[in-house]
N, C-alpha and C. Protein backbone atom coordinates (compact mmCIF):
# COMPACT_ATOMS: atom_id res chain seq x y z
N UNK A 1 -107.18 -15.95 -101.63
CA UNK A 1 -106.63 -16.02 -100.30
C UNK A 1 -105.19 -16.49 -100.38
N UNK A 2 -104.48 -15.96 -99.44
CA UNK A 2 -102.82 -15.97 -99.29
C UNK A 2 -103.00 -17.47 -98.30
N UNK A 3 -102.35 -18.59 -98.24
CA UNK A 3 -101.89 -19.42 -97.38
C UNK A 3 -100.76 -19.08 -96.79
N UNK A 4 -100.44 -19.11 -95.77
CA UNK A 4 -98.91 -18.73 -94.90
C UNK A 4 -98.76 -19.81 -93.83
N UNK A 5 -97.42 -20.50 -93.86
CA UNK A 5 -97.18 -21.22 -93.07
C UNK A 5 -95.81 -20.43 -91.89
N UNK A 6 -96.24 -19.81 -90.73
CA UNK A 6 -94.93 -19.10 -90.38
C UNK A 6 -94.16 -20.07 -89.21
N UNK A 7 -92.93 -20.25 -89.02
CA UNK A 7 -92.45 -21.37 -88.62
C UNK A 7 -91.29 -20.75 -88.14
N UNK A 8 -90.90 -21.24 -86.47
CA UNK A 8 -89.63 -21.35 -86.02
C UNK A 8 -88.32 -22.67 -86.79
N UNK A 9 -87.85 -22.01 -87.17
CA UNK A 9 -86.83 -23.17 -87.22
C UNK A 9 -86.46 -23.36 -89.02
N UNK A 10 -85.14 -23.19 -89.17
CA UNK A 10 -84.84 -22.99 -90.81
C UNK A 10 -84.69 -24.99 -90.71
N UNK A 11 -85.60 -24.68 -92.09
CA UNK A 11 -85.42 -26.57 -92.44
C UNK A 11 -84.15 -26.46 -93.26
N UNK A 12 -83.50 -27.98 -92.90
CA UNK A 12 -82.00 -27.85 -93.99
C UNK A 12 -82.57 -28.87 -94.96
N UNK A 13 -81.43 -28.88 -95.89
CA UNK A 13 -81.82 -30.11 -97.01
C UNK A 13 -81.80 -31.57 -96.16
N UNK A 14 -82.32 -32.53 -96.74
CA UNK A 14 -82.85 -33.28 -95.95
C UNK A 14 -84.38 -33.98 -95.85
N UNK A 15 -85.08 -35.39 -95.78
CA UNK A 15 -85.96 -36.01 -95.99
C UNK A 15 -87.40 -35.05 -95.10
N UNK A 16 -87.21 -34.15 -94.51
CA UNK A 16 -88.28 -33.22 -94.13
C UNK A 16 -88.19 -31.87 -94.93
N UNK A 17 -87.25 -31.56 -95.79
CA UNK A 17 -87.54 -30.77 -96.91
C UNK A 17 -87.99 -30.80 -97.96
N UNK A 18 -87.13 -32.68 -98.25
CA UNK A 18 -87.94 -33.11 -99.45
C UNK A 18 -89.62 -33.39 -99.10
N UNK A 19 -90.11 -33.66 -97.88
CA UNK A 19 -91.43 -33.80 -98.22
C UNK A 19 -92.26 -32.28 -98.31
N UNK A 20 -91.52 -31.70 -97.62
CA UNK A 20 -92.25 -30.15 -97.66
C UNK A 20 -92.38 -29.70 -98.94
N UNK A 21 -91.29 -30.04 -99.83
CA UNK A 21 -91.41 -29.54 -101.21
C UNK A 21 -92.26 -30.32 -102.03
N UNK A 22 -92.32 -31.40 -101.71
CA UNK A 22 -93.29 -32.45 -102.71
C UNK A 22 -94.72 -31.97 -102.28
N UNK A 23 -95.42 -31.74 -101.00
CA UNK A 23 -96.09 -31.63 -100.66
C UNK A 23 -96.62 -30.08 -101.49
N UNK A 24 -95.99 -29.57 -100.69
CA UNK A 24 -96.19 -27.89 -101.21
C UNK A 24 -96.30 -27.92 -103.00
N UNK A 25 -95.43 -28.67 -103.86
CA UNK A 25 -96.05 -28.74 -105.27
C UNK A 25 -97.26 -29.05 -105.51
N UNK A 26 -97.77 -29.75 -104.74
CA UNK A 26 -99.11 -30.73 -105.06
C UNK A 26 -99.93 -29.65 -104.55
N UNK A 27 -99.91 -29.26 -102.97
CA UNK A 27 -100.82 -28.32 -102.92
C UNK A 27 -101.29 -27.25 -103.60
N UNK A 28 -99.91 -26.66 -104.66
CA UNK A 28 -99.67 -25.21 -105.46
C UNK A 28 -100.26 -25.42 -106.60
N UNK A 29 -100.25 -26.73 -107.09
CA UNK A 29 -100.98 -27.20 -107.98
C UNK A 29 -102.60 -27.61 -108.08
N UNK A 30 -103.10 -27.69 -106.96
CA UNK A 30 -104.54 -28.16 -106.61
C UNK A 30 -104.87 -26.52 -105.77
N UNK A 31 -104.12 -25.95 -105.52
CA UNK A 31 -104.97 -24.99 -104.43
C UNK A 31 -105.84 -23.46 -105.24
N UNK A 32 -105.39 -23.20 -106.42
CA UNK A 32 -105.48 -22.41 -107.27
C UNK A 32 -106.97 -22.18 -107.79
N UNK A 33 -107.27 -24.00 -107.90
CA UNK A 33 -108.87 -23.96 -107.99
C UNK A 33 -109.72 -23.65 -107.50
N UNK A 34 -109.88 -23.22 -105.78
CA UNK A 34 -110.25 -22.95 -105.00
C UNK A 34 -110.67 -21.61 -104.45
N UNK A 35 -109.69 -20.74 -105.07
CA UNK A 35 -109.36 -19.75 -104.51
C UNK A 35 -107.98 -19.23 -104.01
N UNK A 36 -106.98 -20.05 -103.82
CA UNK A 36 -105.93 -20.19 -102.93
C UNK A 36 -104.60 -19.51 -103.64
N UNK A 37 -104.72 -18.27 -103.88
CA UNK A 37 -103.72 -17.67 -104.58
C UNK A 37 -102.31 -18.44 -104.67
N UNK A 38 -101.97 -18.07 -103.12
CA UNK A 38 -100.43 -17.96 -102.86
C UNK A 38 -100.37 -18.86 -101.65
N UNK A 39 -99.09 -19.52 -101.68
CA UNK A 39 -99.00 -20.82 -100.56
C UNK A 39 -97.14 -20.11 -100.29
N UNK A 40 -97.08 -19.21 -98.91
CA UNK A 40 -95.81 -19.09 -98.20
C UNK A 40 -95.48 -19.90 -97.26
N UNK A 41 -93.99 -20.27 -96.90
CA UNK A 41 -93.37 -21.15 -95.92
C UNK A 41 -92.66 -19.79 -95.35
N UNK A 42 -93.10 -18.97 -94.37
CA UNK A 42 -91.89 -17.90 -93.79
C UNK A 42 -91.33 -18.74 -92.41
N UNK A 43 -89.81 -18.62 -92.68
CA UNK A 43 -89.09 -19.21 -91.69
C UNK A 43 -88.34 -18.16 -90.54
N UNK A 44 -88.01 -18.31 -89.20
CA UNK A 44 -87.44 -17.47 -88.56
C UNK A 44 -86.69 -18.46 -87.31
N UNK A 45 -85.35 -17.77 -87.88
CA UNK A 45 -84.06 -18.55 -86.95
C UNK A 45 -84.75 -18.90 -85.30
N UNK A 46 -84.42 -19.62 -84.89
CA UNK A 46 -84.60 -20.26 -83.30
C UNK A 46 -84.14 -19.73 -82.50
N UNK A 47 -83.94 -19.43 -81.68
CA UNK A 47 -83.13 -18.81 -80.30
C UNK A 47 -82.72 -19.68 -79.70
N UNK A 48 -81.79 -19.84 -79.46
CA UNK A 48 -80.91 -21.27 -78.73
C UNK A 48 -81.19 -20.84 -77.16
N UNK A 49 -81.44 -19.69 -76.84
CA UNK A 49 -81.13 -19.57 -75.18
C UNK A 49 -81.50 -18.13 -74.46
N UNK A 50 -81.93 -17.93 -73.21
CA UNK A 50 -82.28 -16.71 -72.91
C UNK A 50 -83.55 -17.15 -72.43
N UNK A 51 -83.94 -16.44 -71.47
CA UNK A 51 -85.34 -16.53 -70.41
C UNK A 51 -86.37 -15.74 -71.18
N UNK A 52 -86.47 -15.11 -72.43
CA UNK A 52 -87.26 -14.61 -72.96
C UNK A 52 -87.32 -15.40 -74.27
N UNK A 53 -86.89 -16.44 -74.63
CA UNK A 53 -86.63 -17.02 -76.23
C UNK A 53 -88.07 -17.17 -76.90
N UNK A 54 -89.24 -17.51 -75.78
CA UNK A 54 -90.52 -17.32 -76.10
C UNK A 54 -91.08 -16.52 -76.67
N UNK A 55 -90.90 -15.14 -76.86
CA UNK A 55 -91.31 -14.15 -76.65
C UNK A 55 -90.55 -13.63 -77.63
N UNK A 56 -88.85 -14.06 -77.75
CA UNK A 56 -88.44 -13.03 -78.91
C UNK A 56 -88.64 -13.97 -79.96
N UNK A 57 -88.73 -15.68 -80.03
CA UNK A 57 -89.49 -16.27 -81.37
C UNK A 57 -91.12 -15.33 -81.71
N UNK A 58 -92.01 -15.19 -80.67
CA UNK A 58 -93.17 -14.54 -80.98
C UNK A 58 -93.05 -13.31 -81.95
N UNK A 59 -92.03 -12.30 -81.53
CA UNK A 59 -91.65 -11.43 -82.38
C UNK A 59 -91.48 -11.42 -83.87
N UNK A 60 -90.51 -12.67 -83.58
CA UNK A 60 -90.10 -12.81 -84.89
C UNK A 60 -91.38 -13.36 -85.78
N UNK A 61 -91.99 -14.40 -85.46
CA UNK A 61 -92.93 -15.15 -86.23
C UNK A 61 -93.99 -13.93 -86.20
N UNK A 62 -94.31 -12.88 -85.69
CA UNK A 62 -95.79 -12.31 -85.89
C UNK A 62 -94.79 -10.85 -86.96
N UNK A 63 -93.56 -10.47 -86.63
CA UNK A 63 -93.24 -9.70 -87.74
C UNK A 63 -93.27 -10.14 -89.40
N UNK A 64 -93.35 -11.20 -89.39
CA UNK A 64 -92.92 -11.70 -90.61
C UNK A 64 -94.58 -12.24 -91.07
N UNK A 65 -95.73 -11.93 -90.94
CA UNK A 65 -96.83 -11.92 -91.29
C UNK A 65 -97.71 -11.12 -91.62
N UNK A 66 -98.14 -10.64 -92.28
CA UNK A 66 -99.36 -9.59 -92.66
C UNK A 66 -100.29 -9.00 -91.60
N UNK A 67 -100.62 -8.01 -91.00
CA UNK A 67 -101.55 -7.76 -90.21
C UNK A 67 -103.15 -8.16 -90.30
N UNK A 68 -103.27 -8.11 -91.74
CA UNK A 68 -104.74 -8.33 -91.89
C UNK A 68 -104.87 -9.83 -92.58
N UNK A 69 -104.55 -10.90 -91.09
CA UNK A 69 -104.71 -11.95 -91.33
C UNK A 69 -105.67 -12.44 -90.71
N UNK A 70 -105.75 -13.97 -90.51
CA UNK A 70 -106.66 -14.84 -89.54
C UNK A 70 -105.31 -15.88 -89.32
N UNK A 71 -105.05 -15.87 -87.59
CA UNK A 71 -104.12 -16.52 -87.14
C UNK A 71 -104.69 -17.78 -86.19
N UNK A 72 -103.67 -18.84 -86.65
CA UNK A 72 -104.34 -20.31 -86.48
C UNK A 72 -102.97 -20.52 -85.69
N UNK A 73 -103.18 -20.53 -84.28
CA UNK A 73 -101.79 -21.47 -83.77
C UNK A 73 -101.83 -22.81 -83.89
N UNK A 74 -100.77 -23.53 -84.17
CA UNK A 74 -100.60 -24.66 -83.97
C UNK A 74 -99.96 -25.45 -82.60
N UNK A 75 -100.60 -25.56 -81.63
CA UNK A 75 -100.54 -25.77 -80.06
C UNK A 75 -100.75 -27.27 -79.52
N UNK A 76 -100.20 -27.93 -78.55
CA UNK A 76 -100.19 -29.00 -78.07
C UNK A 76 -101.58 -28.78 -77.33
N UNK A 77 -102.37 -27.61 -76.43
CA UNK A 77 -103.35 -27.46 -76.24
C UNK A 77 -104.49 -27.50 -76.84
N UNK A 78 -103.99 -26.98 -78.27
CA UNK A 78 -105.43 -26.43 -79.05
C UNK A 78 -106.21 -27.77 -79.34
N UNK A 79 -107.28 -27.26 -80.24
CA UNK A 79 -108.23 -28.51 -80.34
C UNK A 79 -108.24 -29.41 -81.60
N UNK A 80 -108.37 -30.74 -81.09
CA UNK A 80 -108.26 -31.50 -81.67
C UNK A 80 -109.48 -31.82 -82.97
N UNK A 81 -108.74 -31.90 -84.76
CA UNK A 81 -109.49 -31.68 -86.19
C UNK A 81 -108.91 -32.77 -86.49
N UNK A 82 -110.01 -33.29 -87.46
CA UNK A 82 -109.96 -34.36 -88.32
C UNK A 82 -109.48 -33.58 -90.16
N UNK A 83 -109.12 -34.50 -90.62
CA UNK A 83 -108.63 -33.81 -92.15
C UNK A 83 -109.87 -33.09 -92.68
N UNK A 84 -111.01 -33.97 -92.83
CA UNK A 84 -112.64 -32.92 -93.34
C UNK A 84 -112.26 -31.46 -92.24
N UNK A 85 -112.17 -31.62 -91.28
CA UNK A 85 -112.87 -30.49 -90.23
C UNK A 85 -111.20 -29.25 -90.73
N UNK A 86 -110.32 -29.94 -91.09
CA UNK A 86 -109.24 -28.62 -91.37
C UNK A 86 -109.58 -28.15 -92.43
N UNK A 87 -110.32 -28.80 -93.55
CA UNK A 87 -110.66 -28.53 -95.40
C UNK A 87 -112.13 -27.63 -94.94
N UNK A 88 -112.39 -27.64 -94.05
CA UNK A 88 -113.83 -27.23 -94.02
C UNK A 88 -113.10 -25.80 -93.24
N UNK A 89 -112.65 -25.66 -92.73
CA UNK A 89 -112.27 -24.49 -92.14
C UNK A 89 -111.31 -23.76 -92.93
N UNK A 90 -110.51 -24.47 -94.04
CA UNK A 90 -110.09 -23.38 -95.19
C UNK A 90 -111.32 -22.64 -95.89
N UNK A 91 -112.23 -23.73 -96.24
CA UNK A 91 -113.28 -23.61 -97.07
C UNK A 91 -113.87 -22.18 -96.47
N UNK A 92 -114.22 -21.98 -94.83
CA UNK A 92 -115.08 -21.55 -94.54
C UNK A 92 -113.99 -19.76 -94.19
N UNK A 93 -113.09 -20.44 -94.40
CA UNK A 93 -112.27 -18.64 -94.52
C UNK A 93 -112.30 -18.12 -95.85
N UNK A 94 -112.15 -18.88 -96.95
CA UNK A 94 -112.22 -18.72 -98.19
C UNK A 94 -113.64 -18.20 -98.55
N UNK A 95 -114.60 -18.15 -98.10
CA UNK A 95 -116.01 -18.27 -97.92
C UNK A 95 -115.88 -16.52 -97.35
N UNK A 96 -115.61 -16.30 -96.26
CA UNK A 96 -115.64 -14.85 -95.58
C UNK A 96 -114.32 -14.27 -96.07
N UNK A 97 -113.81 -14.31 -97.45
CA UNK A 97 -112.98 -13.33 -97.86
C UNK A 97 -111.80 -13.14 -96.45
N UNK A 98 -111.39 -13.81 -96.13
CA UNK A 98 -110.24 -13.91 -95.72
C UNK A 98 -108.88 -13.86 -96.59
N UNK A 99 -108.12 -12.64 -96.01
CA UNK A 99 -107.09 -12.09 -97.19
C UNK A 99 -106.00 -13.20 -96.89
N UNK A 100 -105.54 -13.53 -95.53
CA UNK A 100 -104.10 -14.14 -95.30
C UNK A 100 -104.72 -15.24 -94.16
N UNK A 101 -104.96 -16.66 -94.51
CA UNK A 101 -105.01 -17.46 -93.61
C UNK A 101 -103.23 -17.41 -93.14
N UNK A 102 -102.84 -17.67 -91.69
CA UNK A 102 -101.87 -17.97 -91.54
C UNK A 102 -101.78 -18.86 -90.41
N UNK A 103 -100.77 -19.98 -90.36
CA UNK A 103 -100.80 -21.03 -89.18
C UNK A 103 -99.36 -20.92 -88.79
N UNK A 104 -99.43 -20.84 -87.46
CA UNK A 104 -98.03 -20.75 -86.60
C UNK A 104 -97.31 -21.62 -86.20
N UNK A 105 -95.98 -21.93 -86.38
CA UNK A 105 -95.74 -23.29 -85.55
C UNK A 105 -94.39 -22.60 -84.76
N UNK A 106 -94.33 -22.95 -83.54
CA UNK A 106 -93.59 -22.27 -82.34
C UNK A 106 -92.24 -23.77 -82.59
N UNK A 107 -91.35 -22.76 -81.93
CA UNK A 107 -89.85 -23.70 -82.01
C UNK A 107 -89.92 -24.90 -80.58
N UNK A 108 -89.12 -25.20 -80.60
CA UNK A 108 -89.12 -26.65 -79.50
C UNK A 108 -89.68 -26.40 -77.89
N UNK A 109 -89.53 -25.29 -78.21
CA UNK A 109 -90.32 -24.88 -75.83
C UNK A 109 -91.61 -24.50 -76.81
N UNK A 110 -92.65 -24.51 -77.62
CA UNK A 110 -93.68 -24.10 -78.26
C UNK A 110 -93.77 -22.76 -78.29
N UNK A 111 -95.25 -22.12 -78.79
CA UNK A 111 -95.40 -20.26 -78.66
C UNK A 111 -95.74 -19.97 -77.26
N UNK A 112 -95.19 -18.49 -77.46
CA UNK A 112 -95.40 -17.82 -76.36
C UNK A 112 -97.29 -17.29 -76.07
N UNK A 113 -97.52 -17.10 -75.13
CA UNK A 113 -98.35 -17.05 -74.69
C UNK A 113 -98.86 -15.94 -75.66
N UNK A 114 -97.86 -14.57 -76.00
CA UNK A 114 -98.31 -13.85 -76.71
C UNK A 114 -99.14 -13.75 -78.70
N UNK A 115 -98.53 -14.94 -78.62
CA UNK A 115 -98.82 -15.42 -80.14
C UNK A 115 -100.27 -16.57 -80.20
N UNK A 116 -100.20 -17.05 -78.74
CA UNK A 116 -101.63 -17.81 -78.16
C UNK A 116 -102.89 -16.91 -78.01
N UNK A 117 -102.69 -15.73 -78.02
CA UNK A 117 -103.81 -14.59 -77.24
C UNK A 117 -103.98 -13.97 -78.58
N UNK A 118 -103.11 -14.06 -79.64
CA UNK A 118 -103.26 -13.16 -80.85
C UNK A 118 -104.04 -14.28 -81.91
N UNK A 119 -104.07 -15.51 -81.66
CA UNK A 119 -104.48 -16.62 -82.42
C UNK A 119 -105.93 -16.64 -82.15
N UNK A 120 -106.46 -16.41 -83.57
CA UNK A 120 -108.46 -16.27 -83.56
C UNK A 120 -108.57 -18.35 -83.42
N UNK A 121 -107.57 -19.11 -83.84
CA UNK A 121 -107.86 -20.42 -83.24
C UNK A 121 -106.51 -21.23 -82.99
N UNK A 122 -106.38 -22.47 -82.11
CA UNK A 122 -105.49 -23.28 -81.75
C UNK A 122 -105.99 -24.77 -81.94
N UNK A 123 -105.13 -25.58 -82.80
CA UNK A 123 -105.21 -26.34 -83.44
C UNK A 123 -103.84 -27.11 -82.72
N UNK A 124 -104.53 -28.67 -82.95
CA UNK A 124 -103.49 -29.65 -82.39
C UNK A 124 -103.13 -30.69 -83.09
N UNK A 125 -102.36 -31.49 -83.41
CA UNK A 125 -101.96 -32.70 -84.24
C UNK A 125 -101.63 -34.12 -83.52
N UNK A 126 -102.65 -33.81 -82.43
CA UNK A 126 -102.34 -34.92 -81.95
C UNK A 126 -101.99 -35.03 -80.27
N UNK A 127 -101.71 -35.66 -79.39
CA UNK A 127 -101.68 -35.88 -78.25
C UNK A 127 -100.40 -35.80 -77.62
N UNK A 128 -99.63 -36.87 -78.79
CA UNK A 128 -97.90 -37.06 -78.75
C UNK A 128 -97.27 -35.67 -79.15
N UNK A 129 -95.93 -35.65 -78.74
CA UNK A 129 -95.22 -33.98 -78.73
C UNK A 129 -94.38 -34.70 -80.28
N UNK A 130 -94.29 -33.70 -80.84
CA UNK A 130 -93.65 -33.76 -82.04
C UNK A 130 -92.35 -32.88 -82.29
N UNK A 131 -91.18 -33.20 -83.13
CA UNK A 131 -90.47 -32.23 -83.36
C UNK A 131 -91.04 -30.97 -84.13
N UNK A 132 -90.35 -29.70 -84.40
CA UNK A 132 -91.37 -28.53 -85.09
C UNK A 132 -91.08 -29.07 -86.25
N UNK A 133 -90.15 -29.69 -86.84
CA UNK A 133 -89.87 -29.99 -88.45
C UNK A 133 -90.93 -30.46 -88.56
N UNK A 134 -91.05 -31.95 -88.21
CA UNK A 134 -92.21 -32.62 -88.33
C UNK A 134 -93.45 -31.96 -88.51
N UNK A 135 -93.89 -31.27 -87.42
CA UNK A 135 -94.92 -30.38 -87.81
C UNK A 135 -95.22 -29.59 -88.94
N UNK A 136 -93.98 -28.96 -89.16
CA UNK A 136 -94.63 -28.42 -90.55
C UNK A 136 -94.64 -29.36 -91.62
N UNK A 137 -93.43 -30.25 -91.42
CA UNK A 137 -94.41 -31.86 -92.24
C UNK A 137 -95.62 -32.49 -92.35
N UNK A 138 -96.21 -32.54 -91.46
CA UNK A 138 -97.13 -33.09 -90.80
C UNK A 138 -98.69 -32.13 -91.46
N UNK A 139 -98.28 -31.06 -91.13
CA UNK A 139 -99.10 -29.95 -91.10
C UNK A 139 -99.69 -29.35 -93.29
N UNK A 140 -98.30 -29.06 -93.49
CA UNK A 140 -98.66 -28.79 -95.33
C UNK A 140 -99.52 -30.11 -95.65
N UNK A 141 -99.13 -31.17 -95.44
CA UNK A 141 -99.84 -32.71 -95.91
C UNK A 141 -100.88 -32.40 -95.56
N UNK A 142 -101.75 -31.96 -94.55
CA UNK A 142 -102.70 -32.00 -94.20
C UNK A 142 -103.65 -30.72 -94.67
N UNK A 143 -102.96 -29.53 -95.05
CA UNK A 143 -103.41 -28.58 -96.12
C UNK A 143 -103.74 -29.05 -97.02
N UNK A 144 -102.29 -29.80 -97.73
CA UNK A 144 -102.56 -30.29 -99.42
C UNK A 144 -103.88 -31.82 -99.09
N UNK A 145 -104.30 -32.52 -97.94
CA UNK A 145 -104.82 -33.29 -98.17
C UNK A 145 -106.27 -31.90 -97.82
N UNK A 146 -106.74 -31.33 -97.28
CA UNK A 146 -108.03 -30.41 -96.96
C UNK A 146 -108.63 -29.97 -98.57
N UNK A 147 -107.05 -29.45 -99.38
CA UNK A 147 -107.66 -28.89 -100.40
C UNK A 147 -108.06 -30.20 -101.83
N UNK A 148 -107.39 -31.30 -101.24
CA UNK A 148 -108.02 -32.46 -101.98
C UNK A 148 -109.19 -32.52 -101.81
N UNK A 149 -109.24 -32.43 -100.40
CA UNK A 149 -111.02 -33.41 -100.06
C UNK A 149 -111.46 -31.83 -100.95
N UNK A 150 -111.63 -30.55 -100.70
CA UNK A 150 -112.28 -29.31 -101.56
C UNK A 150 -112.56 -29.93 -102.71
N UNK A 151 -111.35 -29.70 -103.44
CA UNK A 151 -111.30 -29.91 -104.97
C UNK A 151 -111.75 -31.52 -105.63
N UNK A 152 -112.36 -32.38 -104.82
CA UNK A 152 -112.70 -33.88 -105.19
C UNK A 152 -111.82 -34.76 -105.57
N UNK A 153 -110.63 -34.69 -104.88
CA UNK A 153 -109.20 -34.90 -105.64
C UNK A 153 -109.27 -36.32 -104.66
N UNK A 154 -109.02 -37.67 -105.76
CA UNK A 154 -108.79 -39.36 -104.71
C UNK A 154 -107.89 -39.14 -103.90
N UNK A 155 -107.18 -38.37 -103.65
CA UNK A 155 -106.14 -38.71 -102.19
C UNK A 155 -106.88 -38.88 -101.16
N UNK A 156 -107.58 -38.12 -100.46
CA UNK A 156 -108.16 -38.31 -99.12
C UNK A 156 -108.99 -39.62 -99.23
N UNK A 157 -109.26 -40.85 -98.87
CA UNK A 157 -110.11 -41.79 -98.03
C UNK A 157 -110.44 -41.50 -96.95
N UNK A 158 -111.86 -41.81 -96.80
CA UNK A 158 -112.22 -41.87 -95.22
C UNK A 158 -112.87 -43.28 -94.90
């Protein structure tokens, strides 16, 4: 299985790149055992402005993904997972031959409705609004910690 992280917003160098990269080693390194071929970060510039910016980020983030995926938004709505319940839901795509897990993260006004209706689930990090960097901070850690708890790896405590 392909991992894809598709994301509004180019990260610059900087203490949310360095964790993305530390993170993403660890995961690239533990995810292999599993099943987990390939681990992508696809990025797509922001739209600063325009009554449609929703809609042309949607564009952008669903062009730049595989068709024959399983799409996971990442939404202030969606529902609220514990670290087991995200490792269990790699597990359980990895399980049904799922070619391209992919998780979305929408730029600062969030996704458009159209990228919400195309998402087989919506997933939340929480209650508090976050920047999108953060999120995909927030978010790989919580991959690379899912495929710990998989692989029996001591990072995760519960």
């Amino acid at each position: 299985m392909r991992l894809i992280i598709s994301a509004i917003g180019l990260l610059k160098k900087g203490p949310e790149s360095e964790l993305v990269a530390d993170y993403l080693k660890r995961l690239r390194g533990q995810a292999k055992q599993i099943g987990i071929s390939h681990i992508d970060i696809l990025e797509a510039k922001e739209r600063t402005s325009g009554d449609d910016k929703k809609n042309l980020e949607a564009e952008l983030l669903i062009s730049q993904i595989p068709s024959n995926r399983k799409l996971i938004a990442l939404d202030e709505h969606g529902r609220h997972i514990t670290s087991r319940e995200l490792a269990n839901l790699v597990q359980k795509n990895l399980d049904q031959g799922v070619q391209n897990l992919c998780f979305v993260i929408g730029g600062a006004d969030g996704l458009s409705e159209i990228v919400l209706e195309l998402a087989e689930d919506k997933i939340c990090l929480g209650k508090m609004t976050w920047p999108h960097q953060l999120v995909r901070v927030m978010l790989i850690e919580q991959l690379w910690r899912g495929v710990s708890i998989l692989t029996n790896h001591p990072y995760h405590r519960d």
